[in-house]
N, C-alpha and C. Protein backbone atom coordinates (compact mmCIF):
# COMPACT_ATOMS: atom_id res chain seq x y z
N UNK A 1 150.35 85.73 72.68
CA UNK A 1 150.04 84.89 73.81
C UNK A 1 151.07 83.77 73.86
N UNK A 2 151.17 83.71 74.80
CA UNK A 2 152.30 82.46 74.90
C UNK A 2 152.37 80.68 75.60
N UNK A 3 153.21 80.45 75.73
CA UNK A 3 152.42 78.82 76.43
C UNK A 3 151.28 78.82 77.81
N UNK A 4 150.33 77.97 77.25
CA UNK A 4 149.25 77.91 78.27
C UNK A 4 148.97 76.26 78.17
N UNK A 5 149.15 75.52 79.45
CA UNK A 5 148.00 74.58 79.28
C UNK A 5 147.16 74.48 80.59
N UNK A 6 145.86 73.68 79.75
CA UNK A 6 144.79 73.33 81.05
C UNK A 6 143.75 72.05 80.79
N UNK A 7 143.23 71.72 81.62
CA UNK A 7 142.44 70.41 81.63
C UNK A 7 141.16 71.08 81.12
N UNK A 8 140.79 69.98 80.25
CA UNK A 8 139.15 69.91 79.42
C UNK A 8 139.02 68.18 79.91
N UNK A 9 137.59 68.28 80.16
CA UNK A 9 136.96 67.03 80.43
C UNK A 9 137.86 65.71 79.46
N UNK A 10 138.03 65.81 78.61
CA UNK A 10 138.85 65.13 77.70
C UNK A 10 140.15 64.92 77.50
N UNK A 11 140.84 65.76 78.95
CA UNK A 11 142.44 65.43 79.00
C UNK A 11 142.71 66.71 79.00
N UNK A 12 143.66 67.03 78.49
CA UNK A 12 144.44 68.51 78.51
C UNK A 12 144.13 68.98 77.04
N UNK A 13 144.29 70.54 77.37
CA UNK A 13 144.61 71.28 76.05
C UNK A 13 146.08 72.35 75.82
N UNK A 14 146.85 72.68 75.56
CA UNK A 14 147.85 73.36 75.02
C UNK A 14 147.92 74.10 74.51
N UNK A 15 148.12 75.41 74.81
CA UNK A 15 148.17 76.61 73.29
C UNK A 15 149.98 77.40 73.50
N UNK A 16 150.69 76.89 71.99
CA UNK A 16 151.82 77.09 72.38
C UNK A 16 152.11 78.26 72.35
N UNK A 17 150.98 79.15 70.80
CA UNK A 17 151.39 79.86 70.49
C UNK A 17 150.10 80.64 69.59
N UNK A 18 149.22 82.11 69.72
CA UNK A 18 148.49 81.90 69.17
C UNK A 18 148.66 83.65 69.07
N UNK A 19 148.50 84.44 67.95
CA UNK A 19 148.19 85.67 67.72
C UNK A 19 147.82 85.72 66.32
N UNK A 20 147.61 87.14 65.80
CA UNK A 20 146.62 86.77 64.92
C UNK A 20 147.20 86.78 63.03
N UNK A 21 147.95 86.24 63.30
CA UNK A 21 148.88 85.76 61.88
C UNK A 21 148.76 83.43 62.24
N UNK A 22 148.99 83.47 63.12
CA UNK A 22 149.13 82.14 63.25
C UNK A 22 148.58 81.60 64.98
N UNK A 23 148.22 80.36 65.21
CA UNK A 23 147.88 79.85 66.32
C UNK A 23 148.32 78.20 66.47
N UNK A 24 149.17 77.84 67.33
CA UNK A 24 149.52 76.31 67.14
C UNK A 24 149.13 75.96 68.79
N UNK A 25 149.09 74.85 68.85
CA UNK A 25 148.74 74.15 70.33
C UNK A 25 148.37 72.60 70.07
N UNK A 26 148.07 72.05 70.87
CA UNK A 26 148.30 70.41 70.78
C UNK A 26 146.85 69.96 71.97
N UNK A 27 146.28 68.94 71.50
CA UNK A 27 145.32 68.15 72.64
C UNK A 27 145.89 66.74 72.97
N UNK A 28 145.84 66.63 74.28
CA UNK A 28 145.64 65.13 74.75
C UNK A 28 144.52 64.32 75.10
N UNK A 29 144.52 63.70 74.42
CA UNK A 29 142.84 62.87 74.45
C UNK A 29 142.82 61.83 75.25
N UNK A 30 142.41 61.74 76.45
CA UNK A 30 142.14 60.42 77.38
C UNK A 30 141.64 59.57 76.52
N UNK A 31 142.23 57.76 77.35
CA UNK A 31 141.57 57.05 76.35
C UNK A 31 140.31 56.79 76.78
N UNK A 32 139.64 56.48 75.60
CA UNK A 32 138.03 56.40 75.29
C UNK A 32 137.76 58.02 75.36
N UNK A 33 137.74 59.03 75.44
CA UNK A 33 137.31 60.06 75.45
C UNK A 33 137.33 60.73 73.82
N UNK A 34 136.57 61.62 73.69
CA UNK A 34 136.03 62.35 72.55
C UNK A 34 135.60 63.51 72.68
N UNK A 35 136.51 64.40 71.54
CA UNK A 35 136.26 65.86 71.38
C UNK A 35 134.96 65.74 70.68
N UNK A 36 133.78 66.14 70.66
CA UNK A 36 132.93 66.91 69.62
C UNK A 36 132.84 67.32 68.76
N UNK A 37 131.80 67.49 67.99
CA UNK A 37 131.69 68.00 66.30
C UNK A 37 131.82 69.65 66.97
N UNK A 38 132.79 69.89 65.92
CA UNK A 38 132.96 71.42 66.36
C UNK A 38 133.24 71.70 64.72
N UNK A 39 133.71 72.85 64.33
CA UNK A 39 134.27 73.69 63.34
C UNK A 39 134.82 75.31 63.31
N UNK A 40 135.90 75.28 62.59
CA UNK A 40 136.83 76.40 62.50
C UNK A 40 136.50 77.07 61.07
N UNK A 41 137.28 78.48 61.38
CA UNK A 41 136.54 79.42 59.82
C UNK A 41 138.20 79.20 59.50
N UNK A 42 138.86 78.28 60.18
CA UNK A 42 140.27 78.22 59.09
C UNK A 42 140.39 77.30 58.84
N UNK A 43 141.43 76.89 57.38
CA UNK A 43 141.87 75.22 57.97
C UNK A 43 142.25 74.74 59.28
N UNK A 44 142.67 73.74 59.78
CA UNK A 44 143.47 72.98 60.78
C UNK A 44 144.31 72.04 60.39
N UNK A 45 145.41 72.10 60.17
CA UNK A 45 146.72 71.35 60.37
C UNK A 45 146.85 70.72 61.54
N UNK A 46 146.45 69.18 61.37
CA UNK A 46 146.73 68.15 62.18
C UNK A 46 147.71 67.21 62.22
N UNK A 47 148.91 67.07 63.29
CA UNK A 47 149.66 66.14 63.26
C UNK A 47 149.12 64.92 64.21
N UNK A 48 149.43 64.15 64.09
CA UNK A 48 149.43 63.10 65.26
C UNK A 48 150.95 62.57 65.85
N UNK A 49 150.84 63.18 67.07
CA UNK A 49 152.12 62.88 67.49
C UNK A 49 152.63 61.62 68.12
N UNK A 50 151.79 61.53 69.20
CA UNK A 50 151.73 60.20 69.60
C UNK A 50 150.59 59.41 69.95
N UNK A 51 150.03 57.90 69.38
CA UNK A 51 148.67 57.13 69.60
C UNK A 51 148.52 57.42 68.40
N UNK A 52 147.05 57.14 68.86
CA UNK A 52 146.39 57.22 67.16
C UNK A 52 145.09 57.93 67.89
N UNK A 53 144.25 58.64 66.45
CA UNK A 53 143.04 59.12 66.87
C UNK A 53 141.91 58.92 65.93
N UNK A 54 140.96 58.90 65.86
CA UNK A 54 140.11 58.77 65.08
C UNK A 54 139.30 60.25 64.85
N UNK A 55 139.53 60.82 63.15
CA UNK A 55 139.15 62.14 62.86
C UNK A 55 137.85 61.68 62.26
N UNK A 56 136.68 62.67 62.46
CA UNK A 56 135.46 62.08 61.65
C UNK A 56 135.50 63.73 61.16
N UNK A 57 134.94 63.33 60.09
CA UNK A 57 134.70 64.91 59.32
C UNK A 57 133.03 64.39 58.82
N UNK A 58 132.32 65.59 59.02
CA UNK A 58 130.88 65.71 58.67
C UNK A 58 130.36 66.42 57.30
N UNK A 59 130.45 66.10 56.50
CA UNK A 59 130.25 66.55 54.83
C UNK A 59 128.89 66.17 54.46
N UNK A 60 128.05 67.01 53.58
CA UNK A 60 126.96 67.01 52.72
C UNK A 60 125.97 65.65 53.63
N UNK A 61 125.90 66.05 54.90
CA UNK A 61 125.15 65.36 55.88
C UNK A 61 125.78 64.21 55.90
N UNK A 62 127.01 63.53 55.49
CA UNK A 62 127.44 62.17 56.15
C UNK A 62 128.86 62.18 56.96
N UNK A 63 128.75 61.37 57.62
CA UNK A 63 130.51 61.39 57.86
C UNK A 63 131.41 60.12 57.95
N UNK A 64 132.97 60.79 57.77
CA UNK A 64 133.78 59.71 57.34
C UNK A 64 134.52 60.22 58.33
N UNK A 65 135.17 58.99 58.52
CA UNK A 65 136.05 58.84 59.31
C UNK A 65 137.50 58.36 58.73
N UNK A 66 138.70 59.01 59.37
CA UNK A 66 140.12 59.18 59.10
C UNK A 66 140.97 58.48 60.13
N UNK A 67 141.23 57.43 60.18
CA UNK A 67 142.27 57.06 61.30
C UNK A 67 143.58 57.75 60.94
N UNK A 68 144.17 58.41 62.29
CA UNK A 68 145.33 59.55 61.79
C UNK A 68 145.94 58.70 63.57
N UNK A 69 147.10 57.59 62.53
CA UNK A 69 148.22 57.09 63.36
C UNK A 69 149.56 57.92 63.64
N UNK A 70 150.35 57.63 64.74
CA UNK A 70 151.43 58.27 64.83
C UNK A 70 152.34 58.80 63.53
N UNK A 71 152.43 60.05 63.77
CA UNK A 71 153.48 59.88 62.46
C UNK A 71 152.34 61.14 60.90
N UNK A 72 151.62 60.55 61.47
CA UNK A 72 150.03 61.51 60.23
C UNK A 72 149.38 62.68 60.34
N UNK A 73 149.19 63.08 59.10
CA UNK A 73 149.10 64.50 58.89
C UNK A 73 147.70 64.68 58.32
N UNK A 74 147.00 65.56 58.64
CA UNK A 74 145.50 65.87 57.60
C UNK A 74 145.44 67.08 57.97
N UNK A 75 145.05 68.14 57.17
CA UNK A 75 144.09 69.26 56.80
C UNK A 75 142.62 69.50 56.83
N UNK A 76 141.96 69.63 57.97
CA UNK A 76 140.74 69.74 58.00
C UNK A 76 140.16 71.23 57.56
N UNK A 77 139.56 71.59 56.16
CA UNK A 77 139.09 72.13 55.43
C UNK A 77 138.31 73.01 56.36
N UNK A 78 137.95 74.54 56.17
CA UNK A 78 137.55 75.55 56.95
C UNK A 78 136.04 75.51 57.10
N UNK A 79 135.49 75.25 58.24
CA UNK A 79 133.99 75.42 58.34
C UNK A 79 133.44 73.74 57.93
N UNK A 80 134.22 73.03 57.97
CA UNK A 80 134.00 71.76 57.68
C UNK A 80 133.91 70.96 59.34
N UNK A 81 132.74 70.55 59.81
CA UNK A 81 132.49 70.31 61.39
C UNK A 81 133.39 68.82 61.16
N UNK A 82 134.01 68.42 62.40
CA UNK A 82 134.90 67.58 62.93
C UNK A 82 134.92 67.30 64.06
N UNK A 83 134.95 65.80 64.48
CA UNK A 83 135.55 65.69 65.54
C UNK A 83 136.46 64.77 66.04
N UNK A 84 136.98 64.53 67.22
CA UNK A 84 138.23 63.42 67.25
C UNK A 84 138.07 62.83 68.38
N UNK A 85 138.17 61.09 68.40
CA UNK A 85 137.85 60.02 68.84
C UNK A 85 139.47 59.30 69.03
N UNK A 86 139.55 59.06 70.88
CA UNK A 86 140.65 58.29 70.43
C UNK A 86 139.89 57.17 71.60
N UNK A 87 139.93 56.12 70.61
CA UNK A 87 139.30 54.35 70.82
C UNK A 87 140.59 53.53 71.64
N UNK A 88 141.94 54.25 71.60
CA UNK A 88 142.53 53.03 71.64
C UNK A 88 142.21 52.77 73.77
N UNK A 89 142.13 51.85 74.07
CA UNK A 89 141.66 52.03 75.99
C UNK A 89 143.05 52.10 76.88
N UNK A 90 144.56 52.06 76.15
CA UNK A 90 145.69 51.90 77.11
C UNK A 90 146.35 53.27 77.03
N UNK A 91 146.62 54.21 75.58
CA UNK A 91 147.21 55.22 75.54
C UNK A 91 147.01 56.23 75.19
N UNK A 92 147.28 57.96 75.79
CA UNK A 92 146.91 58.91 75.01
C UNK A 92 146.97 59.35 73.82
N UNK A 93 145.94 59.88 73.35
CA UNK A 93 146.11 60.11 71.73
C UNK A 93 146.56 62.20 71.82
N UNK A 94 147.97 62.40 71.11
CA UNK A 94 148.32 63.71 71.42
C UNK A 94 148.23 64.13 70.21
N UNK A 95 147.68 65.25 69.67
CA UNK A 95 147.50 65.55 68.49
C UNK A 95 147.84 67.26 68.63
N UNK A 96 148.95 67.88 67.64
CA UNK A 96 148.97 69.07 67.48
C UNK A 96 148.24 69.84 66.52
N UNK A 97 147.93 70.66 66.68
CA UNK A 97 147.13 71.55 65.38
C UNK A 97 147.95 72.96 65.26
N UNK A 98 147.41 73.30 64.25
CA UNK A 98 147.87 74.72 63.62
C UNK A 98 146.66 74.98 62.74
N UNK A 99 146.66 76.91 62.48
CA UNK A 99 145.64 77.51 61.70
C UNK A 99 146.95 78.65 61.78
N UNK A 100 146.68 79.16 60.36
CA UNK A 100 146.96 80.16 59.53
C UNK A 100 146.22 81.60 59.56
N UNK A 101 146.25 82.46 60.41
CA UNK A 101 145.23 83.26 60.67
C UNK A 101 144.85 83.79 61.94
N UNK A 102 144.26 84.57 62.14
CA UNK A 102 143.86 85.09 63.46
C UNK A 102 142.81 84.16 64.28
N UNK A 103 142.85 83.35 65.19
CA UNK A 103 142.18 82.34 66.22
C UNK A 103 141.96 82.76 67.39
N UNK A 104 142.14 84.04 67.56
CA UNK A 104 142.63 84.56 68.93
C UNK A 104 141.34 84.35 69.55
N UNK A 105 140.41 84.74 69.37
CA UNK A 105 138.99 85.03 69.63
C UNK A 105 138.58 83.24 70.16
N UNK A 106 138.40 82.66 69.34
CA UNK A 106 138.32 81.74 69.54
C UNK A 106 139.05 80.52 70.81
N UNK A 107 140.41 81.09 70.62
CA UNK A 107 141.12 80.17 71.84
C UNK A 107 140.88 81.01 72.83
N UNK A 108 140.18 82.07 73.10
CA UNK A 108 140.19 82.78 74.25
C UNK A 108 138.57 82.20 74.61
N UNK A 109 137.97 82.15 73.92
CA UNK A 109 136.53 81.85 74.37
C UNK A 109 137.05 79.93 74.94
N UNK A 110 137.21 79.44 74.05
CA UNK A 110 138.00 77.85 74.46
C UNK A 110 138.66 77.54 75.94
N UNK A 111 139.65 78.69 76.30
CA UNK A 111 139.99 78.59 77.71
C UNK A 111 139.11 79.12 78.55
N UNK A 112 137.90 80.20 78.49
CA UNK A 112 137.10 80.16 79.21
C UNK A 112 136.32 79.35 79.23
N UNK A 113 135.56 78.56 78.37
CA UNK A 113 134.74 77.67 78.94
C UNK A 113 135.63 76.06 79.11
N UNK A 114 136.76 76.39 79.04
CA UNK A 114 137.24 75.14 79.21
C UNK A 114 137.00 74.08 78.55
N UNK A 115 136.75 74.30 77.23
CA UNK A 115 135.95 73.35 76.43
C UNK A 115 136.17 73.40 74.83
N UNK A 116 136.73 72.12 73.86
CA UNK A 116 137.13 72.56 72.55
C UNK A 116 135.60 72.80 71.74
N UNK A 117 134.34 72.14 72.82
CA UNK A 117 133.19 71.89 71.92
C UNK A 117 132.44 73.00 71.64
């Protein structure tokens, strides 16, 4: 599959590149807007490209939160629910991801409902 993007209530989504060895693509997060607790059966390789975002990860019923500024990298652990918050109110928060693995299924259900949640 090759470059796709489209609008989710939350700004845009991106898929640069996704078959079933590897899947990369990027979100833009309006400000004040928020992706949902969601979770993947792979890791996720998160950059933050530009802004900042706020990652909350949901563990053994609590959650913490990760400020991931320009420039920052985290690994969100497989089946581990997450979601991402960008607070700042003037600029978009653009964040790329990657998974190791077949996603296909998944980003295909994602562009149909138009929705990362």
């Amino acid at each position: 599959m090759g470059y796709e993007q489209f609008s989710i209530k939350q700004g845009k989504l991106g898929i640069i590149h996704s078959d079933d060895k590897m899947t990369v693509g990027y979100m833009i997060i309006n400000n004040g807007e928020e992706i949902v607790k969601h979770a993947r059966p792979l890791d996720e390789e998160i950059f933050q490209l530009s802004g900042n975002s706020v990652l909350t990860l949901y563990e053994n019923g609590e959650a913490r939160e990760i400020t991931l500024n320009e420039g920052d990298a985290y690994t969100v652990p497989a089946n581990i629910p997450h979601g991402h918050i960008n607070k700042n109110s003037m600029v978009k928060s653009i964040t790329l991801w990657k998974f190791h693995g077949d996603m296909t299924g998944i980003v295909e259900e994602i562009k149909r409902n138009r929705s990362i949640d």
